[in-house]
PDB file of N, CA and C in Angstrom:
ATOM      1  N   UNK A   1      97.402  65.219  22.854  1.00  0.00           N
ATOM      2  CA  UNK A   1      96.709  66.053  21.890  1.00  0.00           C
ATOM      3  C   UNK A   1      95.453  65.304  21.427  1.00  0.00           C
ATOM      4  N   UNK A   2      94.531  65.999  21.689  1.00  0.00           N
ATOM      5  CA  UNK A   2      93.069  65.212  20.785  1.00  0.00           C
ATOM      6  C   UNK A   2      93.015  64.733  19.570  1.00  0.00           C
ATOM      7  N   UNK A   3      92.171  63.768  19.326  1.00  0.00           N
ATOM      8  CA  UNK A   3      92.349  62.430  17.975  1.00  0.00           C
ATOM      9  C   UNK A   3      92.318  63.548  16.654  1.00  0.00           C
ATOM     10  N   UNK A   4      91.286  64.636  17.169  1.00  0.00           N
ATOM     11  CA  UNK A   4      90.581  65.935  15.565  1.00  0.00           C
ATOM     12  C   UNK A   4      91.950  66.615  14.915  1.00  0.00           C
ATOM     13  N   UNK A   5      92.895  67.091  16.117  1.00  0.00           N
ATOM     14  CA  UNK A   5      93.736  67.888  15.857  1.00  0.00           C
ATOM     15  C   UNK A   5      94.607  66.726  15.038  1.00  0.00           C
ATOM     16  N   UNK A   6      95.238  65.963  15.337  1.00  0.00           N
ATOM     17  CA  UNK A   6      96.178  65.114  14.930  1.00  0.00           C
ATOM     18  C   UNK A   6      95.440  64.817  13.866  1.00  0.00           C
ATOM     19  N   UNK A   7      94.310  64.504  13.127  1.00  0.00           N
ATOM     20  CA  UNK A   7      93.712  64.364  12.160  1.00  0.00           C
ATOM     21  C   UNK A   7      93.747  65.631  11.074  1.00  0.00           C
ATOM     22  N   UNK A   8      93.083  66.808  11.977  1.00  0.00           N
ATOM     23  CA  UNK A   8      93.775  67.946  11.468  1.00  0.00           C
ATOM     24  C   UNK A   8      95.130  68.535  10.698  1.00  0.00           C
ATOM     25  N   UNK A   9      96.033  67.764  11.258  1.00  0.00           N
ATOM     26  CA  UNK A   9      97.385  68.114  11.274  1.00  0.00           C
ATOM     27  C   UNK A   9      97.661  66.850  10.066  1.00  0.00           C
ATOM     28  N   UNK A  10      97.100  65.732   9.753  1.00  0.00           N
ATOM     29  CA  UNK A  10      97.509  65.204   8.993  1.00  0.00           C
ATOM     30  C   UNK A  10      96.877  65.453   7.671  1.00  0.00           C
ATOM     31  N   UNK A  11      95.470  66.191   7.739  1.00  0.00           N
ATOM     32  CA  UNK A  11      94.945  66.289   6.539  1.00  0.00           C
ATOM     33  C   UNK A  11      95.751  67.965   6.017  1.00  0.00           C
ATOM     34  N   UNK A  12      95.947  68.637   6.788  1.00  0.00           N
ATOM     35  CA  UNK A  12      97.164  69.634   6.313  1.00  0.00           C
ATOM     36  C   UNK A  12      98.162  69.501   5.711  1.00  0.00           C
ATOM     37  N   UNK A  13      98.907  68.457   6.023  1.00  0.00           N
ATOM     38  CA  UNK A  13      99.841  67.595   5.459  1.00  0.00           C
ATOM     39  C   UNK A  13      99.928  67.444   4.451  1.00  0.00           C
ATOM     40  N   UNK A  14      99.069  66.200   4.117  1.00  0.00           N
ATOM     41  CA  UNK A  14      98.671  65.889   2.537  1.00  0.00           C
ATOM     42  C   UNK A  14      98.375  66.571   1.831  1.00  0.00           C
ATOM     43  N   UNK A  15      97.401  67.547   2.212  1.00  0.00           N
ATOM     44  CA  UNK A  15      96.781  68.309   0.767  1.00  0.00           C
ATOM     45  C   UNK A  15      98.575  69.222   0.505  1.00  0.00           C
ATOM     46  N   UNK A  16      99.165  69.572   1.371  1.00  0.00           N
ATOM     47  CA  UNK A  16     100.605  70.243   1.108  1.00  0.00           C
ATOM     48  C   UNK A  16     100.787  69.112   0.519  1.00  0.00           C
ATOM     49  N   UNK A  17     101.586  68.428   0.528  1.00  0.00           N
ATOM     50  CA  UNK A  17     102.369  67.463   0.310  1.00  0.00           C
ATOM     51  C   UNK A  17     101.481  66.656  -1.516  1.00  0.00           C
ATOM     52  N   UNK A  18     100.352  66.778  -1.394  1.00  0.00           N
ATOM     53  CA  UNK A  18      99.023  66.563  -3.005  1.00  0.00           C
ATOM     54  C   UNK A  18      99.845  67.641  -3.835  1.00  0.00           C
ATOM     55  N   UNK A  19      99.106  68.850  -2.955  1.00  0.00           N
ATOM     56  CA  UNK A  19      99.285  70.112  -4.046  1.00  0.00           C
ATOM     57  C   UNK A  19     100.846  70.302  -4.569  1.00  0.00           C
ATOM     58  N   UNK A  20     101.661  69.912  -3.776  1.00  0.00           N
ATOM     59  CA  UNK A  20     103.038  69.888  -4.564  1.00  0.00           C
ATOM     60  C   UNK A  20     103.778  69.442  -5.389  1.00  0.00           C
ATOM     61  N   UNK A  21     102.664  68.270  -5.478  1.00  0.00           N
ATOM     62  CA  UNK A  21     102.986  67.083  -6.486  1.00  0.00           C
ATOM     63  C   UNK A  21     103.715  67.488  -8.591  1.00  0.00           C
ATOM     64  N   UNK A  22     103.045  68.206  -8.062  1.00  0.00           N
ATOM     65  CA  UNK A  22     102.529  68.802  -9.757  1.00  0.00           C
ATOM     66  C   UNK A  22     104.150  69.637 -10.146  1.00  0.00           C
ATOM     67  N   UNK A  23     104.464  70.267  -9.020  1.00  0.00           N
ATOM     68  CA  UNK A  23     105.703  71.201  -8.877  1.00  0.00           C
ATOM     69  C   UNK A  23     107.113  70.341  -8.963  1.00  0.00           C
ATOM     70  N   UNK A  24     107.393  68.899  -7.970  1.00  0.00           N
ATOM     71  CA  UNK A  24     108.033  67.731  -8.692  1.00  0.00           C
ATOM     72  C   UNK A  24     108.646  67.901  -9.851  1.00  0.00           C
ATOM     73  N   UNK A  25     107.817  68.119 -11.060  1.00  0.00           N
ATOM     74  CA  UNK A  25     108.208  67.980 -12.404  1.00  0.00           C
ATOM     75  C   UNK A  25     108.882  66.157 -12.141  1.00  0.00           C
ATOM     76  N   UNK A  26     108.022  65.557 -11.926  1.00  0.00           N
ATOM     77  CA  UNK A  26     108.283  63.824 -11.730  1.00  0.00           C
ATOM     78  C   UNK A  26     109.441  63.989 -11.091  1.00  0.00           C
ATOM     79  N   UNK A  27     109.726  64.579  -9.753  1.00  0.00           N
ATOM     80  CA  UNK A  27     110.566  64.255  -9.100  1.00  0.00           C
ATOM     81  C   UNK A  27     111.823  64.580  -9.147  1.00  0.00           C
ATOM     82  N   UNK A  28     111.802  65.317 -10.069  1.00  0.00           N
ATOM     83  CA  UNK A  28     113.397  66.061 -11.149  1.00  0.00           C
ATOM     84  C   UNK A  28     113.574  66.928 -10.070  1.00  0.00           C
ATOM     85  N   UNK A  29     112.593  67.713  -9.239  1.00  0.00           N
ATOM     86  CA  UNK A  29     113.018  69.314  -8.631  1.00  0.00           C
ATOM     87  C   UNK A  29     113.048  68.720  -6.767  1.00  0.00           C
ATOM     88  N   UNK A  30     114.265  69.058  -6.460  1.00  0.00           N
ATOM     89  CA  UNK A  30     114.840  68.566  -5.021  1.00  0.00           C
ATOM     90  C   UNK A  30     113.626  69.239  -3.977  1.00  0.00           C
ATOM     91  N   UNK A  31     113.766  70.327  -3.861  1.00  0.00           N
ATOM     92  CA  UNK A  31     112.974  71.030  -2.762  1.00  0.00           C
ATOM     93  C   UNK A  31     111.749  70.634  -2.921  1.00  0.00           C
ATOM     94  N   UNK A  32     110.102  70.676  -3.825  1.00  0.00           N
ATOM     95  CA  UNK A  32     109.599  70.288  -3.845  1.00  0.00           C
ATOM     96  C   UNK A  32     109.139  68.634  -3.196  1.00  0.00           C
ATOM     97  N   UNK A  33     110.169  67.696  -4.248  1.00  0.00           N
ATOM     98  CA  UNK A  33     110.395  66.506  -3.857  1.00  0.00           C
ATOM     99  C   UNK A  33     110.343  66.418  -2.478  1.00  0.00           C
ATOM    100  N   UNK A  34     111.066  66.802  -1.812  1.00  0.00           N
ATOM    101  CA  UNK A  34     111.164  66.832  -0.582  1.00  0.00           C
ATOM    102  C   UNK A  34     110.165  67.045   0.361  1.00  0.00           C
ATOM    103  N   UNK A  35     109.495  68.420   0.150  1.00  0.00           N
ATOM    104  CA  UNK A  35     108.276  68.454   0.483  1.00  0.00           C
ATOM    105  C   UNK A  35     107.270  67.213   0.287  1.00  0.00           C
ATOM    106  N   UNK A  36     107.355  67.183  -0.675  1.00  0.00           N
ATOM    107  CA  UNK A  36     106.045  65.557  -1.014  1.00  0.00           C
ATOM    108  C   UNK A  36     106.335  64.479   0.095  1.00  0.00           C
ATOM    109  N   UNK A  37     107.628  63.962   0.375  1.00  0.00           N
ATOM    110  CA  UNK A  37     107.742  63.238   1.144  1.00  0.00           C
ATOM    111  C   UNK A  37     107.587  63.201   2.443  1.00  0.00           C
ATOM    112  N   UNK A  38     108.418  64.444   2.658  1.00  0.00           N
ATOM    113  CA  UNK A  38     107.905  65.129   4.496  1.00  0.00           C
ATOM    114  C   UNK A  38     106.153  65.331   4.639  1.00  0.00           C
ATOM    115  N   UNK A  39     105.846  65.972   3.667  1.00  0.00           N
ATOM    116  CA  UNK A  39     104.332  66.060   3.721  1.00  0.00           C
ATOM    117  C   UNK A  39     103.835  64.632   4.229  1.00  0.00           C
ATOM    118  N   UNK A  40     103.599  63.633   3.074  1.00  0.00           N
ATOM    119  CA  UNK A  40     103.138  62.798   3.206  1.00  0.00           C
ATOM    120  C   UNK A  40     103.431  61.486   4.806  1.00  0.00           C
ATOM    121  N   UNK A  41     105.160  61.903   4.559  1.00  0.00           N
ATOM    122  CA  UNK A  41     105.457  61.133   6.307  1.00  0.00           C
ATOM    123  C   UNK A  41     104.673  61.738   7.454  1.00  0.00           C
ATOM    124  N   UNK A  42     104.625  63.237   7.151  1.00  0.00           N
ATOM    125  CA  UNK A  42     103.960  63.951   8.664  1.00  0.00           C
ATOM    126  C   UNK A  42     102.365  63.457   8.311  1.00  0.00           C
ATOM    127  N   UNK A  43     101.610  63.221   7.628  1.00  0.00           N
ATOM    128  CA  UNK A  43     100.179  63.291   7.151  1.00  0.00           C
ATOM    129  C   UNK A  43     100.030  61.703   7.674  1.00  0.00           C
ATOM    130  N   UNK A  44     100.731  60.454   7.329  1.00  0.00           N
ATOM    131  CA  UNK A  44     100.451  59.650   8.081  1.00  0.00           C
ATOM    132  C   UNK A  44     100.694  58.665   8.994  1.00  0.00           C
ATOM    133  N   UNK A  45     101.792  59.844   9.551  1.00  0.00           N
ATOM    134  CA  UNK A  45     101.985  59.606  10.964  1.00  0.00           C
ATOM    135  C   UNK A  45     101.045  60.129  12.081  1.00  0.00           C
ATOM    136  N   UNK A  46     100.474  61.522  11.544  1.00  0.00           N
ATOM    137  CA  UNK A  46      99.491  62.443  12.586  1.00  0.00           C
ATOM    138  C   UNK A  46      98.347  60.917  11.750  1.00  0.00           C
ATOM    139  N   UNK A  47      97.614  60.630  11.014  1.00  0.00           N
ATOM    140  CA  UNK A  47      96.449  59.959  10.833  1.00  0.00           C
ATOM    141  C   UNK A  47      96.662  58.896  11.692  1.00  0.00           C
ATOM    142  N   UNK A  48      97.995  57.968  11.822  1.00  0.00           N
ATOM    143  CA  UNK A  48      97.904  56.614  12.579  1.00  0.00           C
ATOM    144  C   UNK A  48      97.669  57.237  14.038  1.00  0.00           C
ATOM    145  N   UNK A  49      98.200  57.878  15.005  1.00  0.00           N
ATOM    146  CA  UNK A  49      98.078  58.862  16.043  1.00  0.00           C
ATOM    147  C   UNK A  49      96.744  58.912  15.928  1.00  0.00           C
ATOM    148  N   UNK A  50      95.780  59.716  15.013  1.00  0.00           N
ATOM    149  CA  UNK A  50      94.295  60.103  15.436  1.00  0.00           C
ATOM    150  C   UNK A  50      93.164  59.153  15.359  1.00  0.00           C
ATOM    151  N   UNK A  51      94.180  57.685  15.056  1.00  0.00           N
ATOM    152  CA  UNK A  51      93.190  56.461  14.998  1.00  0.00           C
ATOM    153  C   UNK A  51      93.732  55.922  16.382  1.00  0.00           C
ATOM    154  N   UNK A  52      93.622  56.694  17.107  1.00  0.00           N
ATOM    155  CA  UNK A  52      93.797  55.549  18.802  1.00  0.00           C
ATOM    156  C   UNK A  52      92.841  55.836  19.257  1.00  0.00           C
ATOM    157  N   UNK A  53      91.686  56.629  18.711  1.00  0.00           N
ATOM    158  CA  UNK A  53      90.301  57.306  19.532  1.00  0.00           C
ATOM    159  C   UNK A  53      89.480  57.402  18.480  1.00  0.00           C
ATOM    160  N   UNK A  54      89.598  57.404  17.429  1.00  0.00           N
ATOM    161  CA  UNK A  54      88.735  57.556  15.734  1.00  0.00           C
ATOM    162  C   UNK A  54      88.573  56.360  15.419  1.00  0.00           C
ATOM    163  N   UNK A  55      87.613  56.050  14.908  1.00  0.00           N
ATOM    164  CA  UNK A  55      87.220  54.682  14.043  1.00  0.00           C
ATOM    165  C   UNK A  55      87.915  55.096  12.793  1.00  0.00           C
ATOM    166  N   UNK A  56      88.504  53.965  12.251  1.00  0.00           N
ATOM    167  CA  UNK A  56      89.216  54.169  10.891  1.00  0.00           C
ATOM    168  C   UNK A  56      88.581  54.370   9.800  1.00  0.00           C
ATOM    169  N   UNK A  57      87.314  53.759   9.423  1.00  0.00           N
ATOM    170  CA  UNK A  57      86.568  54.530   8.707  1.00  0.00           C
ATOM    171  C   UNK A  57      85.948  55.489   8.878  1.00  0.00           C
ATOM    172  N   UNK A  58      85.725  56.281  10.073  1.00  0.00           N
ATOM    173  CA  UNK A  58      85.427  57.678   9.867  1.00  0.00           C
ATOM    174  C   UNK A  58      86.197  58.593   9.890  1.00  0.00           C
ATOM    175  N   UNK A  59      87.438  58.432  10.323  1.00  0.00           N
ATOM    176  CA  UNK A  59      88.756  59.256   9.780  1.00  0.00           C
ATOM    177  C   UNK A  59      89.212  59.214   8.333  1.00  0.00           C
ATOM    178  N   UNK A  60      88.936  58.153   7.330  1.00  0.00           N
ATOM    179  CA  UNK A  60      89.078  58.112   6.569  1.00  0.00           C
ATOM    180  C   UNK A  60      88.323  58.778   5.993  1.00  0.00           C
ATOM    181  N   UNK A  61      87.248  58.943   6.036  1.00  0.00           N
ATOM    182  CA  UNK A  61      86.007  59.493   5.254  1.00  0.00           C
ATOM    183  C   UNK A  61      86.421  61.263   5.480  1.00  0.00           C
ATOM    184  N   UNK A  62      86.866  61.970   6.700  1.00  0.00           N
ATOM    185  CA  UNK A  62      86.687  62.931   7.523  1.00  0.00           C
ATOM    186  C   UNK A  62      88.222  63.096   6.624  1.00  0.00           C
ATOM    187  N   UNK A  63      89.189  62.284   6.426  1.00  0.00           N
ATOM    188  CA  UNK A  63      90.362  62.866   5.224  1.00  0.00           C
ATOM    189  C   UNK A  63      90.763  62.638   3.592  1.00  0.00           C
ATOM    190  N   UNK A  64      89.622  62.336   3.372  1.00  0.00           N
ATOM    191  CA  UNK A  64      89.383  62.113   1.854  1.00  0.00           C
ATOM    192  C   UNK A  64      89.074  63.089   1.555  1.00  0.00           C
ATOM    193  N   UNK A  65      87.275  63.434   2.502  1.00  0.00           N
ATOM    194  CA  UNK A  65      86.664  64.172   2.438  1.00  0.00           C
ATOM    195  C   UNK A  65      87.180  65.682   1.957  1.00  0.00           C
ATOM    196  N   UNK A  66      87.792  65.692   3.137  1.00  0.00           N
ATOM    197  CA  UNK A  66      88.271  67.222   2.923  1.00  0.00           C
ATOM    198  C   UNK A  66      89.596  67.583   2.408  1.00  0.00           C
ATOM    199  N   UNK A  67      90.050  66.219   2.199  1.00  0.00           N
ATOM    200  CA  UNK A  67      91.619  66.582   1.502  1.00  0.00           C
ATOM    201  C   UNK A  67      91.243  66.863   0.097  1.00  0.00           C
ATOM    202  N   UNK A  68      90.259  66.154  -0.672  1.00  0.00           N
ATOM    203  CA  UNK A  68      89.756  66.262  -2.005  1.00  0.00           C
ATOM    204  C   UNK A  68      89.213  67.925  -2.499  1.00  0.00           C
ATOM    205  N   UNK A  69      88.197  68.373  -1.187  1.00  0.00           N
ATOM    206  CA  UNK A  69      88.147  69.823  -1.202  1.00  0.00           C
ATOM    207  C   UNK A  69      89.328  70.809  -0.952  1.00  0.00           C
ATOM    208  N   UNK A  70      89.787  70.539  -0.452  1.00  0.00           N
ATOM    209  CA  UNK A  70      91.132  71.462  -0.102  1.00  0.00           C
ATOM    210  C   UNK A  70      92.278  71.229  -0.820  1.00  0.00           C
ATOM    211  N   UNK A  71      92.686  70.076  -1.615  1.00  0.00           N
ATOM    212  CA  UNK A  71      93.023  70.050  -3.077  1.00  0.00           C
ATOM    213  C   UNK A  71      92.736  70.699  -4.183  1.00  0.00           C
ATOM    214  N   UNK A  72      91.445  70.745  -4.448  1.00  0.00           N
ATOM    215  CA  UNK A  72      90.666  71.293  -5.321  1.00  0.00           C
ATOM    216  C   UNK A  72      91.085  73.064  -4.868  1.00  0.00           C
ATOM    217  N   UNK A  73      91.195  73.456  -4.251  1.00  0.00           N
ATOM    218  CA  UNK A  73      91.385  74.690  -3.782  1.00  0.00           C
ATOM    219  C   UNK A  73      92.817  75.323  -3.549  1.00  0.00           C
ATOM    220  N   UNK A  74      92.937  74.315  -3.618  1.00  0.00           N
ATOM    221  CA  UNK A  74      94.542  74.568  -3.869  1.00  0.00           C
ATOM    222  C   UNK A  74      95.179  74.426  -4.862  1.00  0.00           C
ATOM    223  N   UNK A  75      94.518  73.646  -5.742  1.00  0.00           N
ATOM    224  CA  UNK A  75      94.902  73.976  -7.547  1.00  0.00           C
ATOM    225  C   UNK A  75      94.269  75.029  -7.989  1.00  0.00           C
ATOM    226  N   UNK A  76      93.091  75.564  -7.479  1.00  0.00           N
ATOM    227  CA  UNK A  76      93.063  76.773  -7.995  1.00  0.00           C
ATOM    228  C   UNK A  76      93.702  77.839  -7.863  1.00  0.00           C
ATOM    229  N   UNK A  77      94.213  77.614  -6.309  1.00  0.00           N
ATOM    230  CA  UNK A  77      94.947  79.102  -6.117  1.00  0.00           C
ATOM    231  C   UNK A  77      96.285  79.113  -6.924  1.00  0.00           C
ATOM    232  N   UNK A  78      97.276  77.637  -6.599  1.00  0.00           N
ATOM    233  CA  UNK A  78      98.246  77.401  -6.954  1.00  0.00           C
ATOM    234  C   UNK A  78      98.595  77.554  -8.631  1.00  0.00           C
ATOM    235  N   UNK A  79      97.473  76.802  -9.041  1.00  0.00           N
ATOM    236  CA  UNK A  79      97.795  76.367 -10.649  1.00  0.00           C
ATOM    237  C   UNK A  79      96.988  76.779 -11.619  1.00  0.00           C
ATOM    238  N   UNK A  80      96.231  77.701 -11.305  1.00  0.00           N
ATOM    239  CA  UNK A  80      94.878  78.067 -11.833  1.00  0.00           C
ATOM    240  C   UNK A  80      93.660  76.993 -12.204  1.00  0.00           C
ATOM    241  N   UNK A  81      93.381  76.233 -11.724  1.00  0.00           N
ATOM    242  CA  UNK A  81      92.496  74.993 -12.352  1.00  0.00           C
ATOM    243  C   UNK A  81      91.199  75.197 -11.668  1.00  0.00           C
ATOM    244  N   UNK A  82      90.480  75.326 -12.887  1.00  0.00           N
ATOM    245  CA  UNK A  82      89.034  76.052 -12.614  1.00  0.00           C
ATOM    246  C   UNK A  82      87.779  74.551 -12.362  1.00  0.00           C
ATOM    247  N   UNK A  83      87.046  75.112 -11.775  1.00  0.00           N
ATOM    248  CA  UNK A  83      86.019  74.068 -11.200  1.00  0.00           C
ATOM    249  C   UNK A  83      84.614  74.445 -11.793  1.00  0.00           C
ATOM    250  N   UNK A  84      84.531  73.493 -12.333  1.00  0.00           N
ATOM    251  CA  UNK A  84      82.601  73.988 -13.044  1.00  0.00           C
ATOM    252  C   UNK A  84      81.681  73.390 -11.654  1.00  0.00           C
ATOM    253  N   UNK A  85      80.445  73.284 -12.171  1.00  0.00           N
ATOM    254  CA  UNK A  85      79.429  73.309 -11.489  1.00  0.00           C
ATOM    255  C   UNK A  85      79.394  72.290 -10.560  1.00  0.00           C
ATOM    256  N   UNK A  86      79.481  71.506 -11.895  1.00  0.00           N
ATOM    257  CA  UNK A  86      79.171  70.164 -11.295  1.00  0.00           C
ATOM    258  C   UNK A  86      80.249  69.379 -10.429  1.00  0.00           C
ATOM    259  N   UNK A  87      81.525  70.081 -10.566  1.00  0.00           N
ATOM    260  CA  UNK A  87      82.771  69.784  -9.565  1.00  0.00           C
ATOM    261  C   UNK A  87      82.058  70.696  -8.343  1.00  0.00           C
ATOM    262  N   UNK A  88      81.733  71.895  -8.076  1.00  0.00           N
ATOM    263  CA  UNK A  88      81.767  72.294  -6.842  1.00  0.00           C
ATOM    264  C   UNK A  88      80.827  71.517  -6.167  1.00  0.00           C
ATOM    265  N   UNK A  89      79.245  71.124  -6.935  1.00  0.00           N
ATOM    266  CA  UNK A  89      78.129  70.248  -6.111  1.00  0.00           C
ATOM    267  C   UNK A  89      78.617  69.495  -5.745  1.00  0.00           C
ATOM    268  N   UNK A  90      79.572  68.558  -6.443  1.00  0.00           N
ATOM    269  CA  UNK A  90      80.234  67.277  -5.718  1.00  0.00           C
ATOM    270  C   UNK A  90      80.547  67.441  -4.634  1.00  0.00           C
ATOM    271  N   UNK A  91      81.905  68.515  -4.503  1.00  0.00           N
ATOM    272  CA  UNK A  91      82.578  68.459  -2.812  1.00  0.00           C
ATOM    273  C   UNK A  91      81.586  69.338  -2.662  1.00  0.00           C
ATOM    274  N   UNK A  92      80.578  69.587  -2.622  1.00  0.00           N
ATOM    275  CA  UNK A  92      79.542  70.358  -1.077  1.00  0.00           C
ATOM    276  C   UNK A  92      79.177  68.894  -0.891  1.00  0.00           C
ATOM    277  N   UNK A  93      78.831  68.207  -1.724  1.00  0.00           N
ATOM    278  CA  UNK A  93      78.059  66.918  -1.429  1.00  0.00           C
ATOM    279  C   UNK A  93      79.224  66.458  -0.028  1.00  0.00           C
ATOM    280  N   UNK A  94      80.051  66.234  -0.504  1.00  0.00           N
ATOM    281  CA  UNK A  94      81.477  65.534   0.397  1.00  0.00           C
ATOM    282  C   UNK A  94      81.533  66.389   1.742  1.00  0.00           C
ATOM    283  N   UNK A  95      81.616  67.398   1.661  1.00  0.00           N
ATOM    284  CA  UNK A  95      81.683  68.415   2.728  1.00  0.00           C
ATOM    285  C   UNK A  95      80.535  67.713   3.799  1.00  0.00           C
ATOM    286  N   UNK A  96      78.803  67.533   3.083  1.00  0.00           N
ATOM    287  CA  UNK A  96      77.879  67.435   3.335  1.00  0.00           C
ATOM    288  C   UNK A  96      78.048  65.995   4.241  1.00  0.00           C
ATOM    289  N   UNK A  97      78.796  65.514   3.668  1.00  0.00           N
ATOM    290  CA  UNK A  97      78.760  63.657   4.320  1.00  0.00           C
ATOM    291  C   UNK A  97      79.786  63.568   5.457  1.00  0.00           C
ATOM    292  N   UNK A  98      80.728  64.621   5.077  1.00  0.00           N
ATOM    293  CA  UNK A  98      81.700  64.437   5.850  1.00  0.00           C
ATOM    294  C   UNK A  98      80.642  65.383   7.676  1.00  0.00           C
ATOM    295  N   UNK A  99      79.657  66.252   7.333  1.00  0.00           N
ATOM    296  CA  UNK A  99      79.223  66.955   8.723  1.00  0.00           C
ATOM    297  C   UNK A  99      78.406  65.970   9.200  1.00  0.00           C
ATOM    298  N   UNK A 100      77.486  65.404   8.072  1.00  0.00           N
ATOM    299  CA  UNK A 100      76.344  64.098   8.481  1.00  0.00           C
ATOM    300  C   UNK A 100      77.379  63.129   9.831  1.00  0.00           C
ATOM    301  N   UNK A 101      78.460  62.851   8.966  1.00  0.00           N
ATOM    302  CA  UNK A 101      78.909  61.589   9.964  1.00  0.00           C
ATOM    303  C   UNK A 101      79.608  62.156  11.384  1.00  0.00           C
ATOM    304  N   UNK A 102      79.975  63.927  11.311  1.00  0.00           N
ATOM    305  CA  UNK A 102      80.551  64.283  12.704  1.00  0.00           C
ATOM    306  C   UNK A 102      79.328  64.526  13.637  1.00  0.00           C
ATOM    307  N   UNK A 103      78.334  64.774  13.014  1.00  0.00           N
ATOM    308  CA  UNK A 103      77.315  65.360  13.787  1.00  0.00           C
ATOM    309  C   UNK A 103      76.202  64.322  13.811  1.00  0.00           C
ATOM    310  N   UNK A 104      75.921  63.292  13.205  1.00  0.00           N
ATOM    311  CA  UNK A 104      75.195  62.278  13.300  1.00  0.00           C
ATOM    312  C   UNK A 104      75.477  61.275  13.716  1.00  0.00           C
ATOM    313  N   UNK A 105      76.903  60.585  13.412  1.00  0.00           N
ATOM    314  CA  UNK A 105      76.593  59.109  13.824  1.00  0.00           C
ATOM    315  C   UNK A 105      77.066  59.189  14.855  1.00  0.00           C
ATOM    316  N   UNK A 106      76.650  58.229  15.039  1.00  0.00           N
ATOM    317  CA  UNK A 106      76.852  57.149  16.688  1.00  0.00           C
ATOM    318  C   UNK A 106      78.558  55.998  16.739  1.00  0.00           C
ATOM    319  N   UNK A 107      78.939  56.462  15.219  1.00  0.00           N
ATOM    320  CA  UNK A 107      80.851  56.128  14.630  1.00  0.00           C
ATOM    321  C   UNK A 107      81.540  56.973  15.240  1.00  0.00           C
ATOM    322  N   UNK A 108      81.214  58.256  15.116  1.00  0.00           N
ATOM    323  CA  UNK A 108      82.330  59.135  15.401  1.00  0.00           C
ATOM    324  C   UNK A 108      82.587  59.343  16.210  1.00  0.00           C
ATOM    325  N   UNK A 109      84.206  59.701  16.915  1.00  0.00           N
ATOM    326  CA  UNK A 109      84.627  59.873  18.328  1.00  0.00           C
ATOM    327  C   UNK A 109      84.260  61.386  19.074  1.00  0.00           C
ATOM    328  N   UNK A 110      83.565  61.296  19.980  1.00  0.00           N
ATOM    329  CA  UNK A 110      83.186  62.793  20.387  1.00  0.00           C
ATOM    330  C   UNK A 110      83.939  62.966  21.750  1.00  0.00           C
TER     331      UNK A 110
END
């Protein structure tokens, strides 16, 4: 399977495994709990996998990046948590760095 997908598959992961966090209630609620952990085992197990062809800092950047946006989006849908202005400029900014480095550098695995 290609390094993107397995990267893919791990930043899916996490933001599941983020966004559920909250649902926990510190770990008190089983099913949730559970989720957090499976999340997080599948998220970086697919990331170690998509670093056999990815430079580790640009996978890192490429799942911060977008785990932070897709967090953010997922507390809204999930929990209602609203984003002002200056939160959305940020992750375009992030979004923005995260395309600079797929489509620009001479780091990233193509």
């Amino acid at each position: 399977m290609p390094a993107y997908v397995y990267l893919g598959i791990a930043i899916v992961a996490e933001v599941i495994a983020t966004s559920a966090l909250k649902s926990t209630a510190e770990f008190t609620r089983p099913l949730p709990s559970l989720l957090v952990v499976v999340g997080y085992g599948i998220a970086f197990y697919c990331l170690n996998l998509s670093l056999r062809s990815i430079p580790v800092g640009i996978a890192y950047a490429i799942w911060s990046g977008l785990g932070i946006v897709l967090v953010a989006a997922a507390s809204y849908v999930l929990y209602q948590q609203k984003l002002d202005l200056a939160a959305l400029l940020g992750m375009a900014m992030i979004l923005g760095g995260c395309l600079v480095i797929n489509l620009f550098s001479k780091s990233a695995a193509h």
